[in-house]
C-alpha atoms as a PDB file:
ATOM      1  CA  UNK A   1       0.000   0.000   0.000  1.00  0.00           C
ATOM      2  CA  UNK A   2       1.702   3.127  -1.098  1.00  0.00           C
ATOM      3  CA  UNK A   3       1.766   6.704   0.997  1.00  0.00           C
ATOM      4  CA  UNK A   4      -0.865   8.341  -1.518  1.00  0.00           C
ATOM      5  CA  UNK A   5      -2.760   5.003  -0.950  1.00  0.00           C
ATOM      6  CA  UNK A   6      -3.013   5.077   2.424  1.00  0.00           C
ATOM      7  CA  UNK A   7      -3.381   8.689   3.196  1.00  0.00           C
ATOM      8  CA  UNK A   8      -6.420   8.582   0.725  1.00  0.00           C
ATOM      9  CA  UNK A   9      -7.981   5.249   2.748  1.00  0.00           C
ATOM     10  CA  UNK A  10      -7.408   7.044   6.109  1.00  0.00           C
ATOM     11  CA  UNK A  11      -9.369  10.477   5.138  1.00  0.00           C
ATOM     12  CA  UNK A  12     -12.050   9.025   2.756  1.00  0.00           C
ATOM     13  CA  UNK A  13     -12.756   5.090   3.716  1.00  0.00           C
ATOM     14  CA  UNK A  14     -12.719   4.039   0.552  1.00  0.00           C
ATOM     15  CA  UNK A  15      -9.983   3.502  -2.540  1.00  0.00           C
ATOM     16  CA  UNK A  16     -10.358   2.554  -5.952  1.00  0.00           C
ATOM     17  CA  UNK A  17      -7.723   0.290  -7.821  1.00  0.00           C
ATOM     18  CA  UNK A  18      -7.992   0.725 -11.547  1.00  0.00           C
ATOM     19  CA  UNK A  19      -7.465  -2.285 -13.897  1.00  0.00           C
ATOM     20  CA  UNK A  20      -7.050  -5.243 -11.117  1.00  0.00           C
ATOM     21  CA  UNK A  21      -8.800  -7.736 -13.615  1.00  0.00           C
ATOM     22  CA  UNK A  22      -7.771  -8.030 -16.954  1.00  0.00           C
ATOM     23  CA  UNK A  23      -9.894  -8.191 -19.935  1.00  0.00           C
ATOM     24  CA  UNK A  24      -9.726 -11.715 -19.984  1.00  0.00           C
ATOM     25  CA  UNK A  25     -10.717 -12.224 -16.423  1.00  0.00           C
ATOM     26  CA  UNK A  26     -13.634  -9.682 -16.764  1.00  0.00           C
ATOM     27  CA  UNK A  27     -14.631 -11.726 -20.098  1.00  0.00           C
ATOM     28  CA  UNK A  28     -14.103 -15.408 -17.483  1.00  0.00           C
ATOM     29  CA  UNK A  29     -16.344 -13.456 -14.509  1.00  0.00           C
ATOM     30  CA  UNK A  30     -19.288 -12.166 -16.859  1.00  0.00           C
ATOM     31  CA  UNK A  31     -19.197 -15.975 -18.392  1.00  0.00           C
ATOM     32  CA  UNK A  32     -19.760 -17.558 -14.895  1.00  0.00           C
ATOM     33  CA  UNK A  33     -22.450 -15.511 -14.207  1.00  0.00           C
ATOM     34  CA  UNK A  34     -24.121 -15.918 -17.571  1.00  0.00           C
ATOM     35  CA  UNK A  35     -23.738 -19.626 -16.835  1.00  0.00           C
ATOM     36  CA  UNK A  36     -24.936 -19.338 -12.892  1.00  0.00           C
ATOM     37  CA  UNK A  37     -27.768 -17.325 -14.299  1.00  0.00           C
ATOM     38  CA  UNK A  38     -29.038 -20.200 -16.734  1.00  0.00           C
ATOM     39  CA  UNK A  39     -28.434 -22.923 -14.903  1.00  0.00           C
ATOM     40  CA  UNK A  40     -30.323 -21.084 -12.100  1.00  0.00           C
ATOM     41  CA  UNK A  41     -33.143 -20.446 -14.319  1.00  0.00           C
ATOM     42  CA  UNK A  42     -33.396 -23.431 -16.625  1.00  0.00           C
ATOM     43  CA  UNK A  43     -31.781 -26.009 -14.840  1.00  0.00           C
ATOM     44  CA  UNK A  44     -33.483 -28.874 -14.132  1.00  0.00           C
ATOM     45  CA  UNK A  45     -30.354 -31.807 -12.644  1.00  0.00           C
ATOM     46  CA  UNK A  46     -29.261 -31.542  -9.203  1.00  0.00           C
ATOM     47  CA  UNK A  47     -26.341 -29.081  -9.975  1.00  0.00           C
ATOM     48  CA  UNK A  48     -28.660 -26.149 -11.308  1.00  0.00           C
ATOM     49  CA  UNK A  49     -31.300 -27.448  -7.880  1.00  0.00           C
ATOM     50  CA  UNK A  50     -27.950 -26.416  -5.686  1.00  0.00           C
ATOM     51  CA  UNK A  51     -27.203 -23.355  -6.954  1.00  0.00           C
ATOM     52  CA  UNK A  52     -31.146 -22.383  -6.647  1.00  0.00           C
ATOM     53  CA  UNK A  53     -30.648 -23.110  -3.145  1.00  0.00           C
ATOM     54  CA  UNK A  54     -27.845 -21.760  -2.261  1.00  0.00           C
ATOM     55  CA  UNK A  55     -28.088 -18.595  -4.285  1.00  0.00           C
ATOM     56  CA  UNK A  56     -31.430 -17.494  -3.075  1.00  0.00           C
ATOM     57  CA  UNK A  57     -31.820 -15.755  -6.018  1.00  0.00           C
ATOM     58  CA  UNK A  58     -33.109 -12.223  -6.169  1.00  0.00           C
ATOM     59  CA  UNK A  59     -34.591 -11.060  -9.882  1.00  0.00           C
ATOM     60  CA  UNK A  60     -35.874  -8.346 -11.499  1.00  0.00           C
ATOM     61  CA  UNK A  61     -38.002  -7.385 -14.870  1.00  0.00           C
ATOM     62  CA  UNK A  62     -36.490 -11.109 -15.698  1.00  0.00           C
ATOM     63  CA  UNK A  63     -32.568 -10.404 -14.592  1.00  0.00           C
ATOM     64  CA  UNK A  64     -30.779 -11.978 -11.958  1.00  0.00           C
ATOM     65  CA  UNK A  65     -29.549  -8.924  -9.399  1.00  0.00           C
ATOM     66  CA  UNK A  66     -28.595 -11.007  -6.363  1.00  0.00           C
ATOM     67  CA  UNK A  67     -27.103 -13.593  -4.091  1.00  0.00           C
ATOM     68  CA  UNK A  68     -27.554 -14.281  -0.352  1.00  0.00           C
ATOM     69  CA  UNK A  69     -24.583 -13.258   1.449  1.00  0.00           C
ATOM     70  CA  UNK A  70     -23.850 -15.780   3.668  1.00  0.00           C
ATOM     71  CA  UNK A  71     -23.256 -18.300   1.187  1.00  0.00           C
ATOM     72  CA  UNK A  72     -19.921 -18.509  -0.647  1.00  0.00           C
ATOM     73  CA  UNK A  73     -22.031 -19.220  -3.592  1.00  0.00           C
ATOM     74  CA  UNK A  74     -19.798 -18.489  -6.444  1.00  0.00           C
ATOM     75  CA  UNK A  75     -16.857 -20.291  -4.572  1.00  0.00           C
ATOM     76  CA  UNK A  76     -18.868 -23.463  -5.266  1.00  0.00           C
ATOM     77  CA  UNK A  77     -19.542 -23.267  -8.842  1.00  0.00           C
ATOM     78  CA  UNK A  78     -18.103 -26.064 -10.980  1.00  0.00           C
ATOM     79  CA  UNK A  79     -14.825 -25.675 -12.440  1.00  0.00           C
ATOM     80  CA  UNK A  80     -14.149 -23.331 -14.953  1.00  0.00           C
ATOM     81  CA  UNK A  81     -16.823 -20.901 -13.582  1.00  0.00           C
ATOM     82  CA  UNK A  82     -15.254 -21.129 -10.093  1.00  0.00           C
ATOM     83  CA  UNK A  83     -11.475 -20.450 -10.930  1.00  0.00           C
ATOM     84  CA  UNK A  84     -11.758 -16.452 -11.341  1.00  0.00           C
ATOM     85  CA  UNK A  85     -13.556 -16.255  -7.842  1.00  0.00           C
ATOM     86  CA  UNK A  86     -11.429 -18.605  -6.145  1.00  0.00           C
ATOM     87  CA  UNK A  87      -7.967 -16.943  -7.332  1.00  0.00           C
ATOM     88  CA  UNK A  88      -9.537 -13.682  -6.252  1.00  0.00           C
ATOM     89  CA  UNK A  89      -9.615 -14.212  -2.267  1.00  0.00           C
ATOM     90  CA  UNK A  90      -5.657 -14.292  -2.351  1.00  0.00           C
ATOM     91  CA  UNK A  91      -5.247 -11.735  -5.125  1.00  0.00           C
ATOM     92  CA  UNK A  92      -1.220  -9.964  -4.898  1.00  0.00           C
ATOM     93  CA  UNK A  93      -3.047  -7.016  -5.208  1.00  0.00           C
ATOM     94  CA  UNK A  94      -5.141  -7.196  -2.521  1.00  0.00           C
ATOM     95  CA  UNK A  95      -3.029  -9.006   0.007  1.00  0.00           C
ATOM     96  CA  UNK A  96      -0.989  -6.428   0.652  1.00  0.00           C
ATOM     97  CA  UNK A  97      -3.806  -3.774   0.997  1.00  0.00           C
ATOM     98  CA  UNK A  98      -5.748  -5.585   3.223  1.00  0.00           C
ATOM     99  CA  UNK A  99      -2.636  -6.635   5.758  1.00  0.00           C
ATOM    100  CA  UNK A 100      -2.739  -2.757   5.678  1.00  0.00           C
ATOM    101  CA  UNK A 101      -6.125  -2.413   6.234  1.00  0.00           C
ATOM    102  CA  UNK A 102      -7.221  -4.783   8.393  1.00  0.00           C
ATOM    103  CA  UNK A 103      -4.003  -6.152   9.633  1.00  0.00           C
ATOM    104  CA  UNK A 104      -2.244  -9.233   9.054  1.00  0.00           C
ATOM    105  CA  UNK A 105      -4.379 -12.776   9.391  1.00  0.00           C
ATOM    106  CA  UNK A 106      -7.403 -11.009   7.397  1.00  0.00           C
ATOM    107  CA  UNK A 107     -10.264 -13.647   6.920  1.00  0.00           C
ATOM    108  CA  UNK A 108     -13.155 -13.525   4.005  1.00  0.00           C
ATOM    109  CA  UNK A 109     -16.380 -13.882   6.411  1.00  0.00           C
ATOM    110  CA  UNK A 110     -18.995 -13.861   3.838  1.00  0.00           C
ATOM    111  CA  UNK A 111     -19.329 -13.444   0.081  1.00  0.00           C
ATOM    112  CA  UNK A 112     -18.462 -13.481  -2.967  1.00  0.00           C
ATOM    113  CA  UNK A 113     -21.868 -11.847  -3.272  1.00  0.00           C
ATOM    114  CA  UNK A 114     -22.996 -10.800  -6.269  1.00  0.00           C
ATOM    115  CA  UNK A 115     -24.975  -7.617  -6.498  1.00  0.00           C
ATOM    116  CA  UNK A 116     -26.601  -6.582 -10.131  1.00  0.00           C
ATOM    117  CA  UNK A 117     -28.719  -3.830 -11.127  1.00  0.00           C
ATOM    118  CA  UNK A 118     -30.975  -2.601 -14.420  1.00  0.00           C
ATOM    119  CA  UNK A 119     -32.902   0.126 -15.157  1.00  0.00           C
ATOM    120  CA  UNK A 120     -35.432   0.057 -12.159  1.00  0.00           C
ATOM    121  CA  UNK A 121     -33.434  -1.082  -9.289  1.00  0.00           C
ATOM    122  CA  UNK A 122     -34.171   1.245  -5.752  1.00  0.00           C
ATOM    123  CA  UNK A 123     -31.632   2.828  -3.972  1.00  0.00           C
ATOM    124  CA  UNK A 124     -29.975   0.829  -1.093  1.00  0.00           C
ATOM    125  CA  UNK A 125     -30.142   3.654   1.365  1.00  0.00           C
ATOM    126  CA  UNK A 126     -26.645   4.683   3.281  1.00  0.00           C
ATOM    127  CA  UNK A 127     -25.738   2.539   6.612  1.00  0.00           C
ATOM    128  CA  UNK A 128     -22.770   2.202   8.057  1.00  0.00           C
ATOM    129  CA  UNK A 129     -20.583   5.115  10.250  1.00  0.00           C
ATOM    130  CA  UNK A 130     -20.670   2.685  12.881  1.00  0.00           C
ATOM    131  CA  UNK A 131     -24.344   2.385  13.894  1.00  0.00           C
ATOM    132  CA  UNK A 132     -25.248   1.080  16.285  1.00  0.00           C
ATOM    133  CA  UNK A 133     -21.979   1.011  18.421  1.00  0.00           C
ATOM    134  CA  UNK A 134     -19.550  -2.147  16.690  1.00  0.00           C
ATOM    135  CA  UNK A 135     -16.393  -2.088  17.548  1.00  0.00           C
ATOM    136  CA  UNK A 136     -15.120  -4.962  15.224  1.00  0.00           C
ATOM    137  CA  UNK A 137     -16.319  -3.605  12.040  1.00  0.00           C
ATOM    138  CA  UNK A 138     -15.062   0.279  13.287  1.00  0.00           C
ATOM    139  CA  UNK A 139     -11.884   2.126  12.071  1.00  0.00           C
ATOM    140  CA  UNK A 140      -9.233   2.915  14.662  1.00  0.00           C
ATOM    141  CA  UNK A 141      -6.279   4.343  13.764  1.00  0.00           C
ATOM    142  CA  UNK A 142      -2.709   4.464  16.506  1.00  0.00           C
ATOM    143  CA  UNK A 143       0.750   4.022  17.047  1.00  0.00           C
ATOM    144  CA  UNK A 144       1.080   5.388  12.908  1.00  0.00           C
ATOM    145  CA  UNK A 145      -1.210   2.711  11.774  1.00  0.00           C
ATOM    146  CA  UNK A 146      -5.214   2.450  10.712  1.00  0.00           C
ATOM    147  CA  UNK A 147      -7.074  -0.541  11.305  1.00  0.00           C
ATOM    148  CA  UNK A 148     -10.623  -1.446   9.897  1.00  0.00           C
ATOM    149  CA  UNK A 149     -12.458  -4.580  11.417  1.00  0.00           C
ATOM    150  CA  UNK A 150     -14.189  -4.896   7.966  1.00  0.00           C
ATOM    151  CA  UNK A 151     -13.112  -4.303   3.991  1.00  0.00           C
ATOM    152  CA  UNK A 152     -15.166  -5.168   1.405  1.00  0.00           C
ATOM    153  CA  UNK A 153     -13.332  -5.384  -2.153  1.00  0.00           C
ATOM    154  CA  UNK A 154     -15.984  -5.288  -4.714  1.00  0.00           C
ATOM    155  CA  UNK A 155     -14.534  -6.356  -8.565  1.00  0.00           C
ATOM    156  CA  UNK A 156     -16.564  -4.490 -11.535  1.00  0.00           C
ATOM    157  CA  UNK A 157     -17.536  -6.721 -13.781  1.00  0.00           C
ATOM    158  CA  UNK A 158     -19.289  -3.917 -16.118  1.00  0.00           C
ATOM    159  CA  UNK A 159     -18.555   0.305 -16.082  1.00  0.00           C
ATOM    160  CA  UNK A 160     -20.439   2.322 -13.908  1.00  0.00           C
ATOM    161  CA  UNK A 161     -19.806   5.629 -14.337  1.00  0.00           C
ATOM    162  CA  UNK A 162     -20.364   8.615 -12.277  1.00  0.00           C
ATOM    163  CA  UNK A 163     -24.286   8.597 -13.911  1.00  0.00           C
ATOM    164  CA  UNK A 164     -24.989   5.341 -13.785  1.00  0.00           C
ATOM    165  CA  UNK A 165     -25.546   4.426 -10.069  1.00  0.00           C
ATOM    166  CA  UNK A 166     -24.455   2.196  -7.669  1.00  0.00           C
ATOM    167  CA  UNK A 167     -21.680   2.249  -5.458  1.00  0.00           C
ATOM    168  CA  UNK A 168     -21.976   5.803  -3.315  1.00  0.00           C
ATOM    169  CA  UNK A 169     -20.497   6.755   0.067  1.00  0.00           C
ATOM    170  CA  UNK A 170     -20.156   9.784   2.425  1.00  0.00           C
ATOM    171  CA  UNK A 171     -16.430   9.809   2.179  1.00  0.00           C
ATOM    172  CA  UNK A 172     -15.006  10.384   5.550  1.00  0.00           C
ATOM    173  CA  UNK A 173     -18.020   9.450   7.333  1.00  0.00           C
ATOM    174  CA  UNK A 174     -15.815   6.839   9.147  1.00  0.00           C
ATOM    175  CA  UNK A 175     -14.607   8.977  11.571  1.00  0.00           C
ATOM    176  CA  UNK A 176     -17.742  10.885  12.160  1.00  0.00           C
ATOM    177  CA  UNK A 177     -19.515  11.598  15.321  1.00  0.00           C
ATOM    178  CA  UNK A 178     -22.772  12.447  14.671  1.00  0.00           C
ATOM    179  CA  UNK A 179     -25.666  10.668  13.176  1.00  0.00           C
ATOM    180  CA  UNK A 180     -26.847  10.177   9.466  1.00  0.00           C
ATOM    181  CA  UNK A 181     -29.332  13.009   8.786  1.00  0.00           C
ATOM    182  CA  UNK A 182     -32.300  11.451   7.256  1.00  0.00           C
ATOM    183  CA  UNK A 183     -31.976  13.359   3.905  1.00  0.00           C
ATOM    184  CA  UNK A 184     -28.418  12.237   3.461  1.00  0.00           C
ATOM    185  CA  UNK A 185     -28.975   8.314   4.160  1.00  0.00           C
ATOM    186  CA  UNK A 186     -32.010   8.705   1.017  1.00  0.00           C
ATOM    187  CA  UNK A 187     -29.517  10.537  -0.594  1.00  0.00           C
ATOM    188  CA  UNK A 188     -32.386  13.280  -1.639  1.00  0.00           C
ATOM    189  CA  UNK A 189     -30.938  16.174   0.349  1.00  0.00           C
ATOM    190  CA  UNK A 190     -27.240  14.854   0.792  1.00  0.00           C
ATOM    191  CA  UNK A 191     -25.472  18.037   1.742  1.00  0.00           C
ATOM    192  CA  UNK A 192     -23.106  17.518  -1.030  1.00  0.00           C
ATOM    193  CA  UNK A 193     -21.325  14.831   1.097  1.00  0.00           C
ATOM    194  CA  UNK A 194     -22.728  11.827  -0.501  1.00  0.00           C
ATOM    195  CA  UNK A 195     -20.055  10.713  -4.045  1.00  0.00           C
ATOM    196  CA  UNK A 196     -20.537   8.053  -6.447  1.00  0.00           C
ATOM    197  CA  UNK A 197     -16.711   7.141  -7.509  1.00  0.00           C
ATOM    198  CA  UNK A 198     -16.981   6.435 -11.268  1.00  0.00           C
ATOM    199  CA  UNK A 199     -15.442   2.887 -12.043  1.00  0.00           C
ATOM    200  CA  UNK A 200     -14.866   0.699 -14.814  1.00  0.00           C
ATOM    201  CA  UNK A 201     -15.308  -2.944 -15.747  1.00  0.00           C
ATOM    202  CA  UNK A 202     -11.830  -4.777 -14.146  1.00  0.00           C
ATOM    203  CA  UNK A 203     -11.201  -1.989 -11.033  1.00  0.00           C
ATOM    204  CA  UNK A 204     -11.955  -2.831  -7.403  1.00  0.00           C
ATOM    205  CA  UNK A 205     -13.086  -0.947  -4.454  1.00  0.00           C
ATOM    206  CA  UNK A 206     -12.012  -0.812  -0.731  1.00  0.00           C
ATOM    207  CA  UNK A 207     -14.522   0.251   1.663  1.00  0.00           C
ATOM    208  CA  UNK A 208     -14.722  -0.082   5.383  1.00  0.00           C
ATOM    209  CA  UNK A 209     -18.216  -1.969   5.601  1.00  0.00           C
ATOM    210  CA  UNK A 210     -19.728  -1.368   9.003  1.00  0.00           C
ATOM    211  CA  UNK A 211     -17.344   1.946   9.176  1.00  0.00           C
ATOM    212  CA  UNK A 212     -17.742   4.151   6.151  1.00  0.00           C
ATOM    213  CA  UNK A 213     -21.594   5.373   5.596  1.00  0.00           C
ATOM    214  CA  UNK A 214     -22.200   3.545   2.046  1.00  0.00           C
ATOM    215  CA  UNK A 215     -24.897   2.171  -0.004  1.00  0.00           C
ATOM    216  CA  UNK A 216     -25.616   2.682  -4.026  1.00  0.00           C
ATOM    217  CA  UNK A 217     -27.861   5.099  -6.010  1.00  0.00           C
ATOM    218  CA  UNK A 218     -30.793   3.452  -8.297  1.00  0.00           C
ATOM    219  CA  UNK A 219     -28.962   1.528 -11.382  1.00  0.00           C
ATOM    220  CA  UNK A 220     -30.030   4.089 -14.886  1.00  0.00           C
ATOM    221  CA  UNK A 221     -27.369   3.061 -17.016  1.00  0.00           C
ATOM    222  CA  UNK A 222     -29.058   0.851 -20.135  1.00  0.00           C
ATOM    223  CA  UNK A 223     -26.043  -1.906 -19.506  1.00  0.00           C
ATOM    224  CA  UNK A 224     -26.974  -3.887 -16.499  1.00  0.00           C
ATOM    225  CA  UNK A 225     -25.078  -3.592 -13.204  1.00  0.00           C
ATOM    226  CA  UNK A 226     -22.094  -6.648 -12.353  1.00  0.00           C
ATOM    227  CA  UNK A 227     -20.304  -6.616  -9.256  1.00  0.00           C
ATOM    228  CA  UNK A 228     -18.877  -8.755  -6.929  1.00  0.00           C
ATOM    229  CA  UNK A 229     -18.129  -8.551  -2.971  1.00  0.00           C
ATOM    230  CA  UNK A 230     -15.760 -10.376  -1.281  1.00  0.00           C
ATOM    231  CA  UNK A 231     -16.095  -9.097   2.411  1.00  0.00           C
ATOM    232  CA  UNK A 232     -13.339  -9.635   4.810  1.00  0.00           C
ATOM    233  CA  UNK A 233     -12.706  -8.788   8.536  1.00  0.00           C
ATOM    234  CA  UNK A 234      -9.909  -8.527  10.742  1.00  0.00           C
ATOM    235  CA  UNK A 235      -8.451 -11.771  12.284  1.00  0.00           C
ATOM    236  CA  UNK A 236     -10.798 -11.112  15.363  1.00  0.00           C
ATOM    237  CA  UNK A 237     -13.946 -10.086  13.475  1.00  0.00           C
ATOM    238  CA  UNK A 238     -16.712 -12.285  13.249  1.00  0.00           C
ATOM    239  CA  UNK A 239     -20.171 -10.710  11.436  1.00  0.00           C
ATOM    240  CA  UNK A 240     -22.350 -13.042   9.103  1.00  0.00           C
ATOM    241  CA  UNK A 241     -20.929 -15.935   6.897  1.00  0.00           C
ATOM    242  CA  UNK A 242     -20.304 -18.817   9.496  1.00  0.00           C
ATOM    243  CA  UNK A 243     -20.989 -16.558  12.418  1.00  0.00           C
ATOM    244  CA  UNK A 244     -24.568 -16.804  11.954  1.00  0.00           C
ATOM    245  CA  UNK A 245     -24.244 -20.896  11.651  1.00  0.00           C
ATOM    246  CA  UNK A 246     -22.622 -21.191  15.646  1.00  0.00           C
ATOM    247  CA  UNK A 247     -24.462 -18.305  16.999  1.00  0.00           C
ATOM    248  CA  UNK A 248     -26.912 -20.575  19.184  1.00  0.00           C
ATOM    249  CA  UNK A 249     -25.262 -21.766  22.394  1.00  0.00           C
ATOM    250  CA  UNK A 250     -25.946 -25.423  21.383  1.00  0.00           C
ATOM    251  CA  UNK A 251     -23.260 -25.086  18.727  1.00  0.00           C
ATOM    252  CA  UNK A 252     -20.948 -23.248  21.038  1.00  0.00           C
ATOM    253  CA  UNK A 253     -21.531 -25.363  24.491  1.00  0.00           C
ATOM    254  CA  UNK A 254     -22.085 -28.971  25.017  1.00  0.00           C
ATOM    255  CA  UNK A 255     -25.817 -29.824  26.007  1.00  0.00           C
ATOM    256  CA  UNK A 256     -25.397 -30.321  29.492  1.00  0.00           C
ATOM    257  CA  UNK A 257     -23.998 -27.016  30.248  1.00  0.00           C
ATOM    258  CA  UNK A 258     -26.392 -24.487  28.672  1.00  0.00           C
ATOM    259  CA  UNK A 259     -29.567 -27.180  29.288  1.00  0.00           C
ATOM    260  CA  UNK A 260     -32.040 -25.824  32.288  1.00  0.00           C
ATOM    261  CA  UNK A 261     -30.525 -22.410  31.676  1.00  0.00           C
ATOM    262  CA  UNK A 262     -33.548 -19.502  31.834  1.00  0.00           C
ATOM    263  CA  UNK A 263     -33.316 -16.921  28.863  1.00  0.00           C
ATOM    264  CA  UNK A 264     -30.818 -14.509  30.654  1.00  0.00           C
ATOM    265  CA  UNK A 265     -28.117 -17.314  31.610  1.00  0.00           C
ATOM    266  CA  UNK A 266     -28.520 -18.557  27.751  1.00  0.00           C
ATOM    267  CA  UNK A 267     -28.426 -14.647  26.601  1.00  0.00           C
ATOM    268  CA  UNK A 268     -24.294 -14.572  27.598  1.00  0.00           C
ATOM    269  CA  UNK A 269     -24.228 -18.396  26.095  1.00  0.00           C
ATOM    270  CA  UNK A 270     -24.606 -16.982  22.202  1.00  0.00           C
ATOM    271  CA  UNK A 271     -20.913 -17.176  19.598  1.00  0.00           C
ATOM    272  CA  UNK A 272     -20.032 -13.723  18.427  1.00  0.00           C
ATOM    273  CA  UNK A 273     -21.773 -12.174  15.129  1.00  0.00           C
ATOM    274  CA  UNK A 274     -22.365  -8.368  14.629  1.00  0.00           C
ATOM    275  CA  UNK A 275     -25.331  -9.010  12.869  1.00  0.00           C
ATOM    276  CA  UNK A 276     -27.226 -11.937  15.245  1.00  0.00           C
ATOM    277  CA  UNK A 277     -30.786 -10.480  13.755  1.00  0.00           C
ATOM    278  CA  UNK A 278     -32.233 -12.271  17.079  1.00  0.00           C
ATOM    279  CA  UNK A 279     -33.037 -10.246  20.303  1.00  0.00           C
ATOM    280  CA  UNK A 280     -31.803 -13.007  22.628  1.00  0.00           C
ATOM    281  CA  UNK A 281     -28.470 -12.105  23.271  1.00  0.00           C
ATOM    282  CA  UNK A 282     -29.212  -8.755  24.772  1.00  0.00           C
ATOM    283  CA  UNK A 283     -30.103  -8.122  28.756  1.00  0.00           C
ATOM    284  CA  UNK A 284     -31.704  -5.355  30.679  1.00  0.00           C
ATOM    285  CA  UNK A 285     -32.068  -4.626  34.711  1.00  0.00           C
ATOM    286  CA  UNK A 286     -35.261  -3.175  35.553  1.00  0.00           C
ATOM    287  CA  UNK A 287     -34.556  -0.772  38.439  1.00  0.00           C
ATOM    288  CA  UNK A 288     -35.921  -3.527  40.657  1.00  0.00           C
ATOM    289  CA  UNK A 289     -32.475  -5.245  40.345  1.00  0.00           C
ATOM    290  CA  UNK A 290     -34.131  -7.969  37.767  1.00  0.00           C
ATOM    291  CA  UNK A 291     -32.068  -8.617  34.495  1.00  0.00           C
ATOM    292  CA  UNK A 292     -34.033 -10.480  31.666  1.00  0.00           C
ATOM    293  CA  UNK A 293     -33.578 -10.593  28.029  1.00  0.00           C
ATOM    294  CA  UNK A 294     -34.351  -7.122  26.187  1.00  0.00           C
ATOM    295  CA  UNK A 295     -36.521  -8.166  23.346  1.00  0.00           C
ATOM    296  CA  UNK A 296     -37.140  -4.433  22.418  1.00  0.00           C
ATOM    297  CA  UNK A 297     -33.511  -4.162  21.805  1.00  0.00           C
ATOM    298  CA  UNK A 298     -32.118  -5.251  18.078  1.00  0.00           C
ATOM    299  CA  UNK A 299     -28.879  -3.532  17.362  1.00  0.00           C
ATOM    300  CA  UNK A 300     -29.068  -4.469  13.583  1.00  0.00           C
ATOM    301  CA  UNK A 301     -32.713  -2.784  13.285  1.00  0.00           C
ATOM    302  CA  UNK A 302     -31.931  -0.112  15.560  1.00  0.00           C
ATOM    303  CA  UNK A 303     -29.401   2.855  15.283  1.00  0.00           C
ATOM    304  CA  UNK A 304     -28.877   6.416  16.748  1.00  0.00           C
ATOM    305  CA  UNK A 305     -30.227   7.650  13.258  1.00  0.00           C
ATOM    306  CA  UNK A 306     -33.651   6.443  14.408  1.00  0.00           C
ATOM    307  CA  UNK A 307     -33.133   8.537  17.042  1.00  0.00           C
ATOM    308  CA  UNK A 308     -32.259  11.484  14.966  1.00  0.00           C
ATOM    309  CA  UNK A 309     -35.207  10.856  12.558  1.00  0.00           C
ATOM    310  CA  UNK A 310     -37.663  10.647  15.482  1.00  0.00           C
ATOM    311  CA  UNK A 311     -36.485  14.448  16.450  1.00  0.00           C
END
């Protein structure tokens, strides 16, 4: 990661790598999807039943858009469709930038996802900066060095140019204190601080996911959208991927210790995830001196935003 590199990172929370693929990779990605796509649609042997499964296919007006993210789904494509993706999660140009970024011992925790986009497709509203409170996916910089619990690389399989949508940010927003005013997370009254980086088929972008306010503008370009995530975390970092598979404390704790155990005994039982998308980790004490489970309390529905929206 050079100086320029890094300096750029630190103050904006994202970076853009021009020309990581080459032509003939791009060519190899849009041909696996082209072949995912079919066999997800048309398939009818036990391969193409798989990859319905384990896609969970999103579509729309009749184009595939999406994956389910906490499935390595293109990882598990049959050979040659699965080389490009595979090659990518140790890329030389992105090993070095993520020991940088994340710090060495970096580990892909969910993806490759594949997002697409046509004419028609919403915005995915800004999240991010942080909210609520999560440490493991925040950016802390010391001792001369900046470390982000999460970096998502996404590869651009088509151009999208600064009029095209998708990717935007708040660059900066990493490091901000405040929360998201409601006009700049729709983007419709974004105080000038929202940017949509214009990229090309073959680049790849950085971004601190969880850190760096970020989500993507409605897709209006008349080519369709084609990117792919790989999201990593620091060594330490667990969020979705297999997180969300040992987050029950029967797959972290043998029967006979968590069995008998109320609700707020199990609560503390739970593996670590950042999104759990369960209330039954979390624990309140009423002022009697009583702790039980908070079910009104669901830090990946709930953020200090709300708070700011609510006045």
């Amino acid at each position: 990661m050079t100086p320029r590199e890094r300096y750029y990172w630190d103050l904006t929370g994202h970076l853009v790598l021009r020309g990581v693929l080459t032509p003939d990779e791009v060519d190899a990605g849009n041909a696996a999807l082209d072949h995912a796509a079919e066999r997800i649609e048309n398939g009818t042997d036990a391969y193409s039943e798989s990859l319905r499964k384990d896609s969970n296919p999103k579509w729309l007006n009749g184009t595939w858009v999406r994956t389910r993210p906490d499935t390595p789904f293109l990882l598990m494509l049959k050979s040659p469709h699965c080389d490009l993706w595979r090659r990518l999660l140790a890329h030389p140009e992105i090993v070095p930038r993520m020991n940088a970024m994340c710090g060495p011992g970096f580990r892909l925790d969910s993806g490759p996802v594949y997002i697409g986009g046509v004419v028609g497709t919403h915005i995915h509203k800004l999240h991010g900066a942080g909210e609520p409170h999560k440490p493991y996916v925040g950016y802390h910089a010391t001792s001369g060095a900046g470390f982000a619990g999460a970096v998502t690389v996404a590869y651009l399989l088509t151009d999208a140019g600064p009029d095209d949508g998708g990717f935007a940010c708040a660059p900066g927003s990493h490091k901000a204190r405040y929360p998201i005013p409601p006009g700049v997370r729709t983007t419709e009254e974004d105080l000038g601080c929202v940017e949509k980086p214009s990229l090309k088929a073959g680049d790849a972008l950085f971004f601190m996911d969880g850190a760096l306010t970020h989500g993507a503008r409605p897709w209006l370009a008349a080519h369709p959208r084609r990117t792919v995530l790989y999201k990593y975390a620091c060594r330490t970092a667990a969020r979705r991927g297999t997180a969300l598979t040992n987050l029950e404390p029967r797959m972290q704790w043998d029967d006979d210790v968590i069995q008998g155990m109320p609700a707020e005994q199990r609560a503390v039982m739970y593996g670590p995830s950042s999104s759990p998308q369960t209330d039954s980790p979390y624990l309140q004490v009423s002022d009697e001196g009583v702790v039980s489970v908070d079910h009104a309390y669901l830090p990946s529905l709930k953020t200090h935003s709300d708070t700011f929206v609510a006045g």
